[in-house]
C-alpha atoms as a PDB file:
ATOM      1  CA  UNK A   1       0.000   0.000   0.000  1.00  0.00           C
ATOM      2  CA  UNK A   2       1.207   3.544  -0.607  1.00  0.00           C
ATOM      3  CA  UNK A   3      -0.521   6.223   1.528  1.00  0.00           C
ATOM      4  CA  UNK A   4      -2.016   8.846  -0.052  1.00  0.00           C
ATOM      5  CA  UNK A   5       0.059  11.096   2.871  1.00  0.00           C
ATOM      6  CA  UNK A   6       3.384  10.192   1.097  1.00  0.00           C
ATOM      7  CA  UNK A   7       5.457  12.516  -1.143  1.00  0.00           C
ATOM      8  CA  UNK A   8       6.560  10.972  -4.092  1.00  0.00           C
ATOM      9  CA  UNK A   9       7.611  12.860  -7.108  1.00  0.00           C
ATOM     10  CA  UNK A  10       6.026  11.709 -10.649  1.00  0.00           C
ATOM     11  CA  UNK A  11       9.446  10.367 -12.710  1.00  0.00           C
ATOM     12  CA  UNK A  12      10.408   8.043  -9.536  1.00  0.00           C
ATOM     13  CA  UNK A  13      10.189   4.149 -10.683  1.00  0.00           C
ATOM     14  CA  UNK A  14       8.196   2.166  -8.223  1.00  0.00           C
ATOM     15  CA  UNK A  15       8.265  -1.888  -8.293  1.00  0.00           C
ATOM     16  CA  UNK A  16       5.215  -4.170  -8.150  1.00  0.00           C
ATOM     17  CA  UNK A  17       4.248  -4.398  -4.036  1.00  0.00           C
ATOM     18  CA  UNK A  18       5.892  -1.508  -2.930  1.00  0.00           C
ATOM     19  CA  UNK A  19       5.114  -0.446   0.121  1.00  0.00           C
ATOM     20  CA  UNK A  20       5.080   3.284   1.225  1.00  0.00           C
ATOM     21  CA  UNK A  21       3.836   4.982   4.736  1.00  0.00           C
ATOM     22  CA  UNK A  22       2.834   8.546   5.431  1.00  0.00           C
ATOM     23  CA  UNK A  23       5.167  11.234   5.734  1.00  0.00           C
ATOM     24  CA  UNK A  24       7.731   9.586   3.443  1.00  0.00           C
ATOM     25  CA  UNK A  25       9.982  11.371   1.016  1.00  0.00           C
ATOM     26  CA  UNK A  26      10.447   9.837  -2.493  1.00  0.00           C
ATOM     27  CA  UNK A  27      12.245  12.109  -4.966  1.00  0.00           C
ATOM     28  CA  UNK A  28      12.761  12.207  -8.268  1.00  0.00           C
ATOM     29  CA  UNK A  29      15.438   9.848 -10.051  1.00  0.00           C
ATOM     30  CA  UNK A  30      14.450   7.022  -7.415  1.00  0.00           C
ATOM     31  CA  UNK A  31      14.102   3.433  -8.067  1.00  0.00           C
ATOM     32  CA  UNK A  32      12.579   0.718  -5.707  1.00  0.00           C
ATOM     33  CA  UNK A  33      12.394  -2.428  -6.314  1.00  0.00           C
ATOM     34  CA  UNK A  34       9.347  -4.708  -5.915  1.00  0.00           C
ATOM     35  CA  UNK A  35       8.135  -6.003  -2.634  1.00  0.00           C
ATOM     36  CA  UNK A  36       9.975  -3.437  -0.905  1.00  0.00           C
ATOM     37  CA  UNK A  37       8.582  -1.862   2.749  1.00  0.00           C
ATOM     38  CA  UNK A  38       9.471   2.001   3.323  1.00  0.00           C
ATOM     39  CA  UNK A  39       7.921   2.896   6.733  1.00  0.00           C
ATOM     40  CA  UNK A  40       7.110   6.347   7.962  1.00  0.00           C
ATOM     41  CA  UNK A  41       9.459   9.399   7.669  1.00  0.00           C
ATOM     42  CA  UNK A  42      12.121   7.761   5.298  1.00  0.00           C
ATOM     43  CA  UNK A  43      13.878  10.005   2.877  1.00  0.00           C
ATOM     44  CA  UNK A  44      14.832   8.742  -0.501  1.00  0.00           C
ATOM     45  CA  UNK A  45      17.016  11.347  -2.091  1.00  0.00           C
ATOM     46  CA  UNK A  46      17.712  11.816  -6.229  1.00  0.00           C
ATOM     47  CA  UNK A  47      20.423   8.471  -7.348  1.00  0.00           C
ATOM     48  CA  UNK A  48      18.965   6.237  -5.106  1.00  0.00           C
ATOM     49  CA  UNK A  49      18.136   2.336  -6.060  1.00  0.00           C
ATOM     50  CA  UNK A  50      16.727   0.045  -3.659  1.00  0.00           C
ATOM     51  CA  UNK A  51      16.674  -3.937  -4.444  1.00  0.00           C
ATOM     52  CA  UNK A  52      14.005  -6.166  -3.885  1.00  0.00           C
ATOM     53  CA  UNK A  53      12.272  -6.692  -0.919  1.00  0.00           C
ATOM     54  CA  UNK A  54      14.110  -4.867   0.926  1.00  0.00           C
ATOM     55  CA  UNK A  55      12.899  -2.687   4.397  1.00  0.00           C
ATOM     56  CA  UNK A  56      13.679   0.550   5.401  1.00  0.00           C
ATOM     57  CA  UNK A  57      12.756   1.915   8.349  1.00  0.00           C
ATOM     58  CA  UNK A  58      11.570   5.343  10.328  1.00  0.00           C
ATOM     59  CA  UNK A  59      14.083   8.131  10.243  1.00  0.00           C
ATOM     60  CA  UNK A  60      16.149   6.437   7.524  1.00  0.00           C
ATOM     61  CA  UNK A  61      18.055   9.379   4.903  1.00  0.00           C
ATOM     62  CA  UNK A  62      19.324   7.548   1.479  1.00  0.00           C
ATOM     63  CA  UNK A  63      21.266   9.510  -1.412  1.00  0.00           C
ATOM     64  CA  UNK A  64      22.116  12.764  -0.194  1.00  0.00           C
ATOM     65  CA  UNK A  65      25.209  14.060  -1.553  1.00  0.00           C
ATOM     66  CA  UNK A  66      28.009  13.425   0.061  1.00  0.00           C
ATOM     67  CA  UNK A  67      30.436  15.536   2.606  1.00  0.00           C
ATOM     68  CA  UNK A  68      33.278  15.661   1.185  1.00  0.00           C
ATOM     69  CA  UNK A  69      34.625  18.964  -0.431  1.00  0.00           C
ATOM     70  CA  UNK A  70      35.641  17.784  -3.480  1.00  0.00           C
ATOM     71  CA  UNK A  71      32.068  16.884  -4.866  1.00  0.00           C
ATOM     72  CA  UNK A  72      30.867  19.048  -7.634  1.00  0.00           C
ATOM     73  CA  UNK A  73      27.295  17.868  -8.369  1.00  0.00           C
ATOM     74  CA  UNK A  74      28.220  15.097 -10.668  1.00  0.00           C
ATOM     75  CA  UNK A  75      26.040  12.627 -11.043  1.00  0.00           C
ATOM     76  CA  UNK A  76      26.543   9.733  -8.700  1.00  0.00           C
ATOM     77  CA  UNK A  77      24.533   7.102  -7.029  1.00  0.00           C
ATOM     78  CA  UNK A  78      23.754   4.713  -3.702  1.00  0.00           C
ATOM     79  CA  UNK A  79      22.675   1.130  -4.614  1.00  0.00           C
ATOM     80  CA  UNK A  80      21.137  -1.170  -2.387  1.00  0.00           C
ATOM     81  CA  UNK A  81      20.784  -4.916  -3.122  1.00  0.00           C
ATOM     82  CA  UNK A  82      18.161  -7.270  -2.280  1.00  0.00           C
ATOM     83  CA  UNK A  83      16.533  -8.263   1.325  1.00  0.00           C
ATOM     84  CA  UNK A  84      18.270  -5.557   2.801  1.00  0.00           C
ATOM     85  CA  UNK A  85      17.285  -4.411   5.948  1.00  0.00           C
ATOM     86  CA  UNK A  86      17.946  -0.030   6.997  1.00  0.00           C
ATOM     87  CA  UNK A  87      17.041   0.453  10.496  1.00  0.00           C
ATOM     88  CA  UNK A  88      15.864   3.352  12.336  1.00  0.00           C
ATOM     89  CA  UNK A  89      17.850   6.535  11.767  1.00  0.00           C
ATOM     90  CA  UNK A  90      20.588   5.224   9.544  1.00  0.00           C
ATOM     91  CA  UNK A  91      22.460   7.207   6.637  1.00  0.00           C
ATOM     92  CA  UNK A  92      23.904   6.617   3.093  1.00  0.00           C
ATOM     93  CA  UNK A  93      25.304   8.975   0.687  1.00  0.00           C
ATOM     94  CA  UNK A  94      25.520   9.112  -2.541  1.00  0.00           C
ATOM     95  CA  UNK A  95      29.266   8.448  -3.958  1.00  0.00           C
ATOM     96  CA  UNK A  96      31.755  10.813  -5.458  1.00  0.00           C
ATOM     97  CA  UNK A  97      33.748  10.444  -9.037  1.00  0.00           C
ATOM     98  CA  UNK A  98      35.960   8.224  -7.083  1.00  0.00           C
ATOM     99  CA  UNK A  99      33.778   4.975  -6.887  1.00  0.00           C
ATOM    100  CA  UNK A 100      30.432   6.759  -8.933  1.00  0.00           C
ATOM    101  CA  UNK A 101      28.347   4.890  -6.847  1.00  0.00           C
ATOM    102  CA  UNK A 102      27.811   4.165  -3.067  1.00  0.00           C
ATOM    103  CA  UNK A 103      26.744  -0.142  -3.092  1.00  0.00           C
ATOM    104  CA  UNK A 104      24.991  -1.737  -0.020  1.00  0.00           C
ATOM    105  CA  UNK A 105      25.042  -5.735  -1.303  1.00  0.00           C
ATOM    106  CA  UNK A 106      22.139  -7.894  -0.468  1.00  0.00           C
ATOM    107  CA  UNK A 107      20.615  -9.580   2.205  1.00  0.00           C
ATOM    108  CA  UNK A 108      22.606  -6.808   4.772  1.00  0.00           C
ATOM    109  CA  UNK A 109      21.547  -5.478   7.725  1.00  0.00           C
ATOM    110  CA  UNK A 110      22.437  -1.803   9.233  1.00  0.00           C
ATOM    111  CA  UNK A 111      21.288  -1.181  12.780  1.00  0.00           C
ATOM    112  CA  UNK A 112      20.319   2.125  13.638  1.00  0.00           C
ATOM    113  CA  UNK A 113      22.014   5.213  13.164  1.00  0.00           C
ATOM    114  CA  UNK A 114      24.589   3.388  11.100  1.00  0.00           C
ATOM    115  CA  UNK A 115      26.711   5.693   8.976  1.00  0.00           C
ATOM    116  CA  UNK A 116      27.579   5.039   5.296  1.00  0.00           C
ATOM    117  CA  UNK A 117      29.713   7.961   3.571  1.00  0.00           C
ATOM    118  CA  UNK A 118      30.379   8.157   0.312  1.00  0.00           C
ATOM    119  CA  UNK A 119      32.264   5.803  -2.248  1.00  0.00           C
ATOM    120  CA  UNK A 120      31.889   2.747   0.548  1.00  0.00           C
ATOM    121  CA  UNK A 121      31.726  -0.317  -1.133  1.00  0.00           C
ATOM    122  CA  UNK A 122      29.811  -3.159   1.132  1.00  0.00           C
ATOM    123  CA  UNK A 123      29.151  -7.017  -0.074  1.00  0.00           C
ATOM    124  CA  UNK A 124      26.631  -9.132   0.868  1.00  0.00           C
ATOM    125  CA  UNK A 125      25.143 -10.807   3.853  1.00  0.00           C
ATOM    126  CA  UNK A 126      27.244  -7.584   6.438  1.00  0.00           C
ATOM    127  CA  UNK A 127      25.982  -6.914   9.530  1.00  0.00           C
ATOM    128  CA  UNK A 128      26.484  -3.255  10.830  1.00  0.00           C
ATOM    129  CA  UNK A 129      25.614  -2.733  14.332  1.00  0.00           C
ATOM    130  CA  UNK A 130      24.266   0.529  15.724  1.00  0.00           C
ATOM    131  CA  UNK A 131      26.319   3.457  15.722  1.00  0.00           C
ATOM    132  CA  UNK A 132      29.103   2.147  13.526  1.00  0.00           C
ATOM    133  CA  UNK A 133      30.307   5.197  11.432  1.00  0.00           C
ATOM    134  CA  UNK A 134      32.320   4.135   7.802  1.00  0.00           C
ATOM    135  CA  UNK A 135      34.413   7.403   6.132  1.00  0.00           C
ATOM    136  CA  UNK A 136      34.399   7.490   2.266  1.00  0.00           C
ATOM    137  CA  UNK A 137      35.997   5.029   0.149  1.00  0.00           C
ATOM    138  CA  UNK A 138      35.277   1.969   2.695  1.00  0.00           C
ATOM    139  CA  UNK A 139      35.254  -1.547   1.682  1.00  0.00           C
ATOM    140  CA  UNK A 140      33.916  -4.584   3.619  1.00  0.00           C
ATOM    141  CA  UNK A 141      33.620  -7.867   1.790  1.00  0.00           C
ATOM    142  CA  UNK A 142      30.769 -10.329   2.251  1.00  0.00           C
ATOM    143  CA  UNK A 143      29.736 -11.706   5.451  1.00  0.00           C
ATOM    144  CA  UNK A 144      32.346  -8.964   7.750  1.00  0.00           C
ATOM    145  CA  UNK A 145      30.345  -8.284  10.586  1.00  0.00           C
ATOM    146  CA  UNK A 146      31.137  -5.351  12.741  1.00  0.00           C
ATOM    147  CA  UNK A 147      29.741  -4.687  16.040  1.00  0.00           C
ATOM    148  CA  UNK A 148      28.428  -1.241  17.810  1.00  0.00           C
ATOM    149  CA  UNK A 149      30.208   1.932  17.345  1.00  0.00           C
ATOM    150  CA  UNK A 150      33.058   0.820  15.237  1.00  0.00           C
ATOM    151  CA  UNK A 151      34.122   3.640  13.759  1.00  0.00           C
ATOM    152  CA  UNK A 152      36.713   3.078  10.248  1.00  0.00           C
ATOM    153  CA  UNK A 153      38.858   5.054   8.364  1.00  0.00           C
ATOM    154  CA  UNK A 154      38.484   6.344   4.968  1.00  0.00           C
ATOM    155  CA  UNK A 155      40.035   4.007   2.499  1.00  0.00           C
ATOM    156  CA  UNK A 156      40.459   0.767   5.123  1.00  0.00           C
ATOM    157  CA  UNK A 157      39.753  -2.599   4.098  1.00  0.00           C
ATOM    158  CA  UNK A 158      37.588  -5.477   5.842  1.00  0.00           C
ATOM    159  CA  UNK A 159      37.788  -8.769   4.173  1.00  0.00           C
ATOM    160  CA  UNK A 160      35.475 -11.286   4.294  1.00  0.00           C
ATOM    161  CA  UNK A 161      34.050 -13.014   7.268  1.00  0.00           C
ATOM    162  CA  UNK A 162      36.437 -10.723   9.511  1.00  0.00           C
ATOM    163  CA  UNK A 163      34.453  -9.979  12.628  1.00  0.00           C
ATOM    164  CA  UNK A 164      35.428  -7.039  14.833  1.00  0.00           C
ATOM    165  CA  UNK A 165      34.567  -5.938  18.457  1.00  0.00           C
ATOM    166  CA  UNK A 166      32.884  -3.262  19.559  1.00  0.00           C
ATOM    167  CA  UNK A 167      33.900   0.055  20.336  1.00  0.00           C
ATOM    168  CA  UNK A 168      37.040  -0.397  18.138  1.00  0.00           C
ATOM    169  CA  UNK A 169      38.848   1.999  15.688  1.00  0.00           C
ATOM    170  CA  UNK A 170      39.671   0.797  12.413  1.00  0.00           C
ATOM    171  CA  UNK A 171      42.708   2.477  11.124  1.00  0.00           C
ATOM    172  CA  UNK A 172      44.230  -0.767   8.916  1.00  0.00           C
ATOM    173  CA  UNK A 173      43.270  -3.330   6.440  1.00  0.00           C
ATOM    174  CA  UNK A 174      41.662  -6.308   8.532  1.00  0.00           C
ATOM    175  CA  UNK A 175      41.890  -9.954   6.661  1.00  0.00           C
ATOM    176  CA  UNK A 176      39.843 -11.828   5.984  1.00  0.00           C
ATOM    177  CA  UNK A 177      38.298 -14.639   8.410  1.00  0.00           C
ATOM    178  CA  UNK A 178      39.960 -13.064  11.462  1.00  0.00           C
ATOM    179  CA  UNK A 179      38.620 -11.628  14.915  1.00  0.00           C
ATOM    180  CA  UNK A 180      39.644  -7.671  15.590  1.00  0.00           C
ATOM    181  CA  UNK A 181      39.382  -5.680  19.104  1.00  0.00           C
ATOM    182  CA  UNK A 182      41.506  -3.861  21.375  1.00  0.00           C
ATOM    183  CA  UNK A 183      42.965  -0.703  21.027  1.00  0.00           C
ATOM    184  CA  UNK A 184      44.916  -0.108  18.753  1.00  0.00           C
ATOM    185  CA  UNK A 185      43.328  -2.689  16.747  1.00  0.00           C
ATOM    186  CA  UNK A 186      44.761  -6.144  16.402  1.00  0.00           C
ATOM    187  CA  UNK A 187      43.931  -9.439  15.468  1.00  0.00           C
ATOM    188  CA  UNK A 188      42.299 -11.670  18.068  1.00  0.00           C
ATOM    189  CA  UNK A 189      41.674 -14.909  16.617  1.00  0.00           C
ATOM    190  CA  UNK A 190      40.509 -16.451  13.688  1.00  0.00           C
ATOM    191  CA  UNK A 191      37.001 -16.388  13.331  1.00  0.00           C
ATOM    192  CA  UNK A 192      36.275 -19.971  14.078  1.00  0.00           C
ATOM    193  CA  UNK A 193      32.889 -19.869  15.320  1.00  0.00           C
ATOM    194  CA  UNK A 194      31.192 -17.550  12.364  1.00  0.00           C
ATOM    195  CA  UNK A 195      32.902 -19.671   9.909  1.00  0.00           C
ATOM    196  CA  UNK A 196      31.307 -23.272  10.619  1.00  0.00           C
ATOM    197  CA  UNK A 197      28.244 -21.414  11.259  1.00  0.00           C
ATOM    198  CA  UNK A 198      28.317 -20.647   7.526  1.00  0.00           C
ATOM    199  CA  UNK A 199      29.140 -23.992   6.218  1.00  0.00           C
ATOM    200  CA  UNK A 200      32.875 -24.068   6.450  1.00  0.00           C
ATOM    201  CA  UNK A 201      34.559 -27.578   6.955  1.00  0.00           C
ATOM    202  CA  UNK A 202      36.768 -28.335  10.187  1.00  0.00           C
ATOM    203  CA  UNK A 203      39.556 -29.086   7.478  1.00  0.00           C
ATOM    204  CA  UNK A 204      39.357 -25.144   6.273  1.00  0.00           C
ATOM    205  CA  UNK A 205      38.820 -23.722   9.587  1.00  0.00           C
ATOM    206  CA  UNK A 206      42.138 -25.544  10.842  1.00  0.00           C
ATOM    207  CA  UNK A 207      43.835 -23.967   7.779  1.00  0.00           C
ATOM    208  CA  UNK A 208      43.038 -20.472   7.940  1.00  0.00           C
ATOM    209  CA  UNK A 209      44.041 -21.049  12.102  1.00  0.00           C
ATOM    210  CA  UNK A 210      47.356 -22.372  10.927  1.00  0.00           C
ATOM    211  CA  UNK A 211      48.158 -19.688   8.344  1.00  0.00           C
ATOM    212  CA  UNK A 212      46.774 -16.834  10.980  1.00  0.00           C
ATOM    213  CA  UNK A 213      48.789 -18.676  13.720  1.00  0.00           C
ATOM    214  CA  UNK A 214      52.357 -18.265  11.589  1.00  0.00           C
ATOM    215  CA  UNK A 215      51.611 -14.477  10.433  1.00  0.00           C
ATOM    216  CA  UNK A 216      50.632 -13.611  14.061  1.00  0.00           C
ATOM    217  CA  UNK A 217      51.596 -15.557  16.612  1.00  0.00           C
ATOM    218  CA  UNK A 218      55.008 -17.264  15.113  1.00  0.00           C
ATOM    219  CA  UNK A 219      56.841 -14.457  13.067  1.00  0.00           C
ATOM    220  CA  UNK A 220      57.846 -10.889  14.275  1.00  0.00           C
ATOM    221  CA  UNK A 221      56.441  -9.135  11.181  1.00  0.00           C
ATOM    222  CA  UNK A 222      54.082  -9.649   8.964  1.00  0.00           C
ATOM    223  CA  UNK A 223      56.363  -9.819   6.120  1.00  0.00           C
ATOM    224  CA  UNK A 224      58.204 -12.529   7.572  1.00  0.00           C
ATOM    225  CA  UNK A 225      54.714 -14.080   8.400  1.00  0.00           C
ATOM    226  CA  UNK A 226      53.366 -14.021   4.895  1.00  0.00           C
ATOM    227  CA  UNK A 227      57.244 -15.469   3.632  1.00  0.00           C
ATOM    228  CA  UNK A 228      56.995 -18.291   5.924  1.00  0.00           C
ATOM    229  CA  UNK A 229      53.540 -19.230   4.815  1.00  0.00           C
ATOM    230  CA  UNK A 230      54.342 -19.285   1.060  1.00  0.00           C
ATOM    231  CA  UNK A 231      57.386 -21.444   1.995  1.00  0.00           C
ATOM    232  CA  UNK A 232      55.819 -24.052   3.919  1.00  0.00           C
ATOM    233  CA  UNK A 233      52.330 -23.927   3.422  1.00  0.00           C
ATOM    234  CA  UNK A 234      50.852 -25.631   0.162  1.00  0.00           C
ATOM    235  CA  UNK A 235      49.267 -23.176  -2.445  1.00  0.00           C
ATOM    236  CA  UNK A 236      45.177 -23.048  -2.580  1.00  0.00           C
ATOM    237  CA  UNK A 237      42.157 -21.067  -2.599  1.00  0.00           C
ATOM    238  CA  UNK A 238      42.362 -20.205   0.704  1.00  0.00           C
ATOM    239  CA  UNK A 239      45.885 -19.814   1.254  1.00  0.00           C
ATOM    240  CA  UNK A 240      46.442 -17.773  -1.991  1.00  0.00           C
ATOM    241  CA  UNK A 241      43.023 -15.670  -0.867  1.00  0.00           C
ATOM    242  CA  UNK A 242      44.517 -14.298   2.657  1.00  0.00           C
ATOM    243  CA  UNK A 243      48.148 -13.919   0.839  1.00  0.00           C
ATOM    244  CA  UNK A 244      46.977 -11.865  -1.918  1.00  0.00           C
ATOM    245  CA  UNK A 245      44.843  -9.917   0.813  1.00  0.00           C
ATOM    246  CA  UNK A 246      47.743  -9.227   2.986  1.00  0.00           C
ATOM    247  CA  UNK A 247      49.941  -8.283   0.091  1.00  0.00           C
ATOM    248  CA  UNK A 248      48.005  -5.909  -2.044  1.00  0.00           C
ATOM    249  CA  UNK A 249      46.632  -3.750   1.088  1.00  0.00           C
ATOM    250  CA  UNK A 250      47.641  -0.193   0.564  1.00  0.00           C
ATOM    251  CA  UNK A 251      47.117   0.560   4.174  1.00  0.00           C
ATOM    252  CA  UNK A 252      48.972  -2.690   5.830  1.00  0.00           C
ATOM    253  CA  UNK A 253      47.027  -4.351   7.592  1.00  0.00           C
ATOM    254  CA  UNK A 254      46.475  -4.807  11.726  1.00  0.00           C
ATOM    255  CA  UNK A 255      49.296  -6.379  13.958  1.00  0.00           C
ATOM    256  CA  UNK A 256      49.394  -9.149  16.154  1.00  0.00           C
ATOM    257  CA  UNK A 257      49.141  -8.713  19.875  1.00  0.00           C
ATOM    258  CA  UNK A 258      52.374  -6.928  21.397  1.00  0.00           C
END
């Protein structure tokens, strides 16, 4: 149903079953995919695209342009994917010439007052708890789930499955499958738990924990971490997945415990 006490301008494209309460903003150059929910007081601004069936809720401010300095009106996007879930108060702007576009992948979930600047780059299946803040040019990869008010830098780097504890300050790449907390960030533990959850075999599990253990917990550096895990570890998927990670972050990525 879309109530007749909703503003929605004439050239926005509205799916088959989409939902709309009153006092909701839709604006022009707006796309929503079918089956979708917006509840009360949402705010869809121009360059936004919402998936399928996704649900957006009270207080909620999509597409604005972003705050960053350098923006000069071109003409850039936020893109949402499918069975994604916005929660109360939470914001995403639209991206910069950097990235063009500003993606939320599907089947995510932001908790409220989540904050998604511009040029972020999020997979699929992320969880965002509630006050977690991301500066421009973030990327997580699918399945990173970060707890309450973790705040990241612009540019940083979550890889997949990488889970990381509230409260925290990310200020480096994190790898992939790993646990992060404490301040300053570092790695605490592979992410065991989260990974069998999702189907991984006790054979992978124990190879991600040995690679993770000989970066971190064996070797004084990284470097000499990553060298001592193309020497004596076998090459595949996984193995060449966290190396290639580790090697091509422009940031560097967190340290072991000190």
């Amino acid at each position: 149903m879309i109530s007749a006490l909703a503003s929605i301008h004439p050239n926005a494209q509205l799916g088959a079953h989409v939902s709309i309460d009153p006092f909701s903003m839709i604006h022009e150059n707006v796309v929503i995919g079918e089956g979708t929910k917006i509840h009360s007081n949402v705010a869809l601004y121009p360059g936004t695209r919402i998936g399928k069936h996704c649900e957006i809720f009270p207080g909620a401010v999509i597409g604005v342009i972003p705050q960053d300095l350098k923006f000069e009106g071109e003409d850039t996007t936020v893109e949402i994917g499918d069975y994604t879930k916005i929660r109360e108060c939470v914001t995403i702007h639209r991206a910069t010439k950097d990235k063009w576009k500003t993606v939320i992948g599907s089947h995510c979930l932001l908790m409220t007052y989540v904050h998604v600047a511009h040029d972020c780059q999020i997979g699929n299946h992320v969880i965002l708890a509630s006050y977690t803040g991301l500066s421009g040019h973030v990327t997580i990869d699918d399945y990173a789930i970060l707890e309450g008010k973790v705040a990241a830098q612009q540019f940083v780097h979550i890889g997949k499955h990488a889970f990381i504890g509230g409260a925290s300050l990310v200020r480096k790449d994190v790898p992939p499958y790993i646990k992060a907390a404490r301040e300053p960030l570092t790695f605490a533990g592979v992410n065991s738990v989260g990974l069998r959850r999702r189907g991984f075999s006790d054979e992978d599990v124990r190879l991600i924990e040995d690679i993770y253990r000989i970066i971190y917990v064996q070797n004084s550096n990284i470097s000499k971490g990553t060298q001592a895990i193309e020497e004596g570890i076998p090459p595949s998927p996984l193995r060449d997945e966290i190396l290639r990670f580790i090697q091509t972050s422009d940031k560097g990525v967190i340290r072991g415990m000190i």
